[in-house]
N, C-alpha and C. Protein backbone atom coordinates (compact mmCIF):
# COMPACT_ATOMS: atom_id res chain seq x y z
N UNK A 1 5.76 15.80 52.65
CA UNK A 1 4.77 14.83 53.14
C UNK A 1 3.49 15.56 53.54
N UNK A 2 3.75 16.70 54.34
CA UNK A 2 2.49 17.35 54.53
C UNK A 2 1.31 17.57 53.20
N UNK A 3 2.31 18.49 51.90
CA UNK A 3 1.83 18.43 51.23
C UNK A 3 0.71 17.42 50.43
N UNK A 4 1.61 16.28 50.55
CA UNK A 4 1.10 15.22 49.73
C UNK A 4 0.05 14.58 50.76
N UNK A 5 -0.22 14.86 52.13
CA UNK A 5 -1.34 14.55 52.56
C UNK A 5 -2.29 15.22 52.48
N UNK A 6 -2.56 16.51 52.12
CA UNK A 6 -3.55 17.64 51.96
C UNK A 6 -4.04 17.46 50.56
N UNK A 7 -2.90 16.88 49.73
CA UNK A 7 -3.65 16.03 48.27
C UNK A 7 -4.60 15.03 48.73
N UNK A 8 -3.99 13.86 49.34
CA UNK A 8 -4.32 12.87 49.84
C UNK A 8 -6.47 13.23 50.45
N UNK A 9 -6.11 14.34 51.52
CA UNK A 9 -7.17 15.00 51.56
C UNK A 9 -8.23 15.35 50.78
N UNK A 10 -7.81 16.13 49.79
CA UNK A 10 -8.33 16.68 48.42
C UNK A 10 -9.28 15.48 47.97
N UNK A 11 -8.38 14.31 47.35
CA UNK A 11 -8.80 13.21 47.11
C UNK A 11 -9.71 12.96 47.54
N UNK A 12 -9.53 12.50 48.81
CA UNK A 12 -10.64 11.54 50.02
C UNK A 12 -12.17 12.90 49.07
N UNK A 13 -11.87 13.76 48.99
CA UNK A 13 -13.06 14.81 49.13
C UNK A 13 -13.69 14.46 48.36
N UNK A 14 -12.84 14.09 46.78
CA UNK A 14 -13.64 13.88 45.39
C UNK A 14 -14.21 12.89 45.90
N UNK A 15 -13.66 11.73 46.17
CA UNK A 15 -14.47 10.48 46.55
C UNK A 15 -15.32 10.86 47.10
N UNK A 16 -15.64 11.76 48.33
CA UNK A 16 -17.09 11.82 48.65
C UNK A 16 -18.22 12.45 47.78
N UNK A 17 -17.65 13.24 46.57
CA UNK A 17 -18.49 13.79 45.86
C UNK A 17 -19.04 12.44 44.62
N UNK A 18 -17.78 12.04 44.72
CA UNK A 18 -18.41 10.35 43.64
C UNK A 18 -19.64 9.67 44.22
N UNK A 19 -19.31 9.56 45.55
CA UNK A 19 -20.19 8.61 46.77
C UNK A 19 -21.71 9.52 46.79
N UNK A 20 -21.46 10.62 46.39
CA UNK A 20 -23.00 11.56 46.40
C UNK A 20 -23.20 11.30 45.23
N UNK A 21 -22.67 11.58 43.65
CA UNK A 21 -23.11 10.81 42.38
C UNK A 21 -23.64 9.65 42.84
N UNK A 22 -22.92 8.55 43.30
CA UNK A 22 -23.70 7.26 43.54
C UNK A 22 -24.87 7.32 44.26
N UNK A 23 -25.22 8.31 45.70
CA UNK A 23 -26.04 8.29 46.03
C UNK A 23 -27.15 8.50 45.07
N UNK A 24 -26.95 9.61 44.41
CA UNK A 24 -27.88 9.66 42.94
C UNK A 24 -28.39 8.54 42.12
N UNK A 25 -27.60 7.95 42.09
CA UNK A 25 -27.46 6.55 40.96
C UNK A 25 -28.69 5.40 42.49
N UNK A 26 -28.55 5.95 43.27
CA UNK A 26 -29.12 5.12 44.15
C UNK A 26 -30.62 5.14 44.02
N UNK A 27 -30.29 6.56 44.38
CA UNK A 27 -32.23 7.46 43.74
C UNK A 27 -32.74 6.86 42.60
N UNK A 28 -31.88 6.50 41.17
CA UNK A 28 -32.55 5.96 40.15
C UNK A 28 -32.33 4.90 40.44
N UNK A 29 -32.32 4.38 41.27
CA UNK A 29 -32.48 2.62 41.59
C UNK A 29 -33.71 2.54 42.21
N UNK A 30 -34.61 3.62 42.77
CA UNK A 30 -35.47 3.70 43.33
C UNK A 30 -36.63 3.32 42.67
N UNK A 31 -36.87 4.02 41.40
CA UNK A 31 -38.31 3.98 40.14
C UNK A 31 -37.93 2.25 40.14
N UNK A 32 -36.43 1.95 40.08
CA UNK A 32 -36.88 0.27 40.21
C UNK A 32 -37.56 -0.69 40.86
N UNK A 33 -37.48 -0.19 41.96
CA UNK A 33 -37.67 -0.71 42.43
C UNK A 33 -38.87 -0.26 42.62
N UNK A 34 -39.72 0.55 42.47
CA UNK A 34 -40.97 0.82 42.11
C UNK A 34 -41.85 0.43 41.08
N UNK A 35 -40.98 -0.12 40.11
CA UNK A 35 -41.43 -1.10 39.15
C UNK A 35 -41.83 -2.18 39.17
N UNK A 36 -41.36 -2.91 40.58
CA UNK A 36 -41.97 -4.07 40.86
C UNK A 36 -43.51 -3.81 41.81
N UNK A 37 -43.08 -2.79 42.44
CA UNK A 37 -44.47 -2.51 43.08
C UNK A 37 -45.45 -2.74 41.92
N UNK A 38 -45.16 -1.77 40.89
CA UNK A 38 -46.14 -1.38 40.04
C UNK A 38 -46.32 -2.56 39.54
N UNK A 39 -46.12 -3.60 39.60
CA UNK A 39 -46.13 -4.95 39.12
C UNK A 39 -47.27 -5.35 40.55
N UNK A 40 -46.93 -5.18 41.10
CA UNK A 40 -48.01 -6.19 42.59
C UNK A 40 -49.13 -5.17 42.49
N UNK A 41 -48.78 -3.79 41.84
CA UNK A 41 -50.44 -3.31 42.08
C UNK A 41 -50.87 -3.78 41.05
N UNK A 42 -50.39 -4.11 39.92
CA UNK A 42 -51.38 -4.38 39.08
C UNK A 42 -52.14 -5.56 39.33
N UNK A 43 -51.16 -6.77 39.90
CA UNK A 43 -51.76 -7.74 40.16
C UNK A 43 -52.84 -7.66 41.28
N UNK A 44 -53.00 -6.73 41.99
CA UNK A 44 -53.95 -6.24 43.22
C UNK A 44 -55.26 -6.23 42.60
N UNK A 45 -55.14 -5.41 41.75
CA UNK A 45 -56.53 -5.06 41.01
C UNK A 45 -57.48 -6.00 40.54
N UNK A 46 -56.81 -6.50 39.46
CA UNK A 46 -57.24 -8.39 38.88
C UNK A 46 -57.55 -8.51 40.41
N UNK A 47 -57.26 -9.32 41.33
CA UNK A 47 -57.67 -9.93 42.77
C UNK A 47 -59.17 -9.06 43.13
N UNK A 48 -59.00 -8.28 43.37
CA UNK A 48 -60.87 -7.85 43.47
C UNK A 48 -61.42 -7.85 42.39
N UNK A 49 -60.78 -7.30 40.68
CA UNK A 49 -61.78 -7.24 39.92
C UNK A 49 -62.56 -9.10 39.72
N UNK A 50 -61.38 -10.00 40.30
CA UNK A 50 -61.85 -11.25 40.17
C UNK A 50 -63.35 -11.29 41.45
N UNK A 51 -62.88 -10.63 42.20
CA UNK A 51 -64.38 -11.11 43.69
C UNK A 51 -65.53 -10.00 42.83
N UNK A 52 -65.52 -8.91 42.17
CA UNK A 52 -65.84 -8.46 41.78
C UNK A 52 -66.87 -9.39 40.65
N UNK A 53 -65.90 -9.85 40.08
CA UNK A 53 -66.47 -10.64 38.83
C UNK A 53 -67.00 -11.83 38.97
N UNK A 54 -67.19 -12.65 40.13
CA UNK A 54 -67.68 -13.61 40.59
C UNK A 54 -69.29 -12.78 41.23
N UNK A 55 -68.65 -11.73 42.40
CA UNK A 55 -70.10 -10.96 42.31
C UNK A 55 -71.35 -10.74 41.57
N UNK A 56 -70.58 -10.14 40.10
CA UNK A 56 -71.06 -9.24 38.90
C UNK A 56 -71.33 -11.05 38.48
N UNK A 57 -71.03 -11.84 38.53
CA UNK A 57 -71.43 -12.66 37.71
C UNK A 57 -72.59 -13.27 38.25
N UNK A 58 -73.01 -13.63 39.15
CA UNK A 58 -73.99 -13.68 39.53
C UNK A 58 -75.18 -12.88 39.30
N UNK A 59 -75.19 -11.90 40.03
CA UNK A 59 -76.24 -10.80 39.45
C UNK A 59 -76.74 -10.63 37.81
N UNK A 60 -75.31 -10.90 37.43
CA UNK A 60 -74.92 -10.65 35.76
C UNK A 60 -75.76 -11.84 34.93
N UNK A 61 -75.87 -13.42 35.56
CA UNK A 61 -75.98 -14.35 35.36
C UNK A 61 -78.04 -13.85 35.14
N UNK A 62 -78.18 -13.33 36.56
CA UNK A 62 -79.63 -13.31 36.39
C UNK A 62 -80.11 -11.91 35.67
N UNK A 63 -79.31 -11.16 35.75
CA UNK A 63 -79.70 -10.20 34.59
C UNK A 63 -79.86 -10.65 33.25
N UNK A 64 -78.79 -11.61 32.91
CA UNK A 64 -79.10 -12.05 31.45
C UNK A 64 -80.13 -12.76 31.65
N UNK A 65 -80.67 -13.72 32.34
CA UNK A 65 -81.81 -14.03 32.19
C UNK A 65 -82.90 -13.59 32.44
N UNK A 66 -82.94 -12.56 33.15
CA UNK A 66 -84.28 -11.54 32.98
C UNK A 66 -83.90 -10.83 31.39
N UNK A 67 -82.97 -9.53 31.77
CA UNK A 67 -82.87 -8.69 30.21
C UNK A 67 -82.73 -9.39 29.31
N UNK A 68 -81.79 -10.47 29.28
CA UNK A 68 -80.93 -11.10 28.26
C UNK A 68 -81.70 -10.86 27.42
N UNK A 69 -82.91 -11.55 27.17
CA UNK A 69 -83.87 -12.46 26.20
C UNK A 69 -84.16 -10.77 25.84
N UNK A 70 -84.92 -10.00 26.36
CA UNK A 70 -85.07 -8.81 25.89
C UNK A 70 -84.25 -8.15 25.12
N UNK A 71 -82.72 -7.82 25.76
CA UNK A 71 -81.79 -7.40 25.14
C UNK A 71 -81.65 -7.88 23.59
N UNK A 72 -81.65 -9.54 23.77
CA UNK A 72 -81.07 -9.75 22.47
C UNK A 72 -82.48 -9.81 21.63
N UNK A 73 -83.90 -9.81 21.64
CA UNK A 73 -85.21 -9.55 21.35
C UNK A 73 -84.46 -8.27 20.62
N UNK A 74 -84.27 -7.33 21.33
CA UNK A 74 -84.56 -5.74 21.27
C UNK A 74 -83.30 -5.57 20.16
N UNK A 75 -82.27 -6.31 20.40
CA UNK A 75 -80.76 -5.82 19.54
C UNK A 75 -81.30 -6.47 18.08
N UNK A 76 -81.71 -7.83 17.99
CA UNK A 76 -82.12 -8.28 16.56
C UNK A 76 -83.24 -6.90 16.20
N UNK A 77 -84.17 -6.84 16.54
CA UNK A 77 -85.31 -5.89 16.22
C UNK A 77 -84.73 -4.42 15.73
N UNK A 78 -83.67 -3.88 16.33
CA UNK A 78 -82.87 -3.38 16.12
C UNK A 78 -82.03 -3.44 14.81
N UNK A 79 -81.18 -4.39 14.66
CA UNK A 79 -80.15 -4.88 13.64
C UNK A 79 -81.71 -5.00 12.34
């Protein structure tokens, strides 16, 4: 009986070395879950490039109508 509890022992041990593999397996559960981040940052970006682009559009709006006419003057003259 002694014996077969110092197996018993042994055992319990591997299992903790499985339970550290899994901890591993845990670690690559991690980039997953970093994958969704990487999902909300992307969507982060769009969200200002949108205030951004409401900004830029404005300015953008009266730039084309100052340059515009020039620009596209200057790009035909060009072409």
């Amino acid at each position: 009986p002694e014996i077969e509890e110092e197996e018993e022992e042994k055992e319990e041990e591997e299992e903790e070395e499985e339970e550290e593999e899994m901890d591993i397996e845990d670690k690559m559960d991690d980039p997953e879950i970093i994958e969704p981040y990487e999902i909300e940052e992307g969507e982060l970006p769009p969200l200002p490039a949108d205030s951004d682009t409401s900004s830029d559009s404005e300015p953008e709006v009266e730039a084309e109508d100052q340059d515009g006419d020039e620009a596209t003057v200057g790009t035909i003259t060009r072409a």
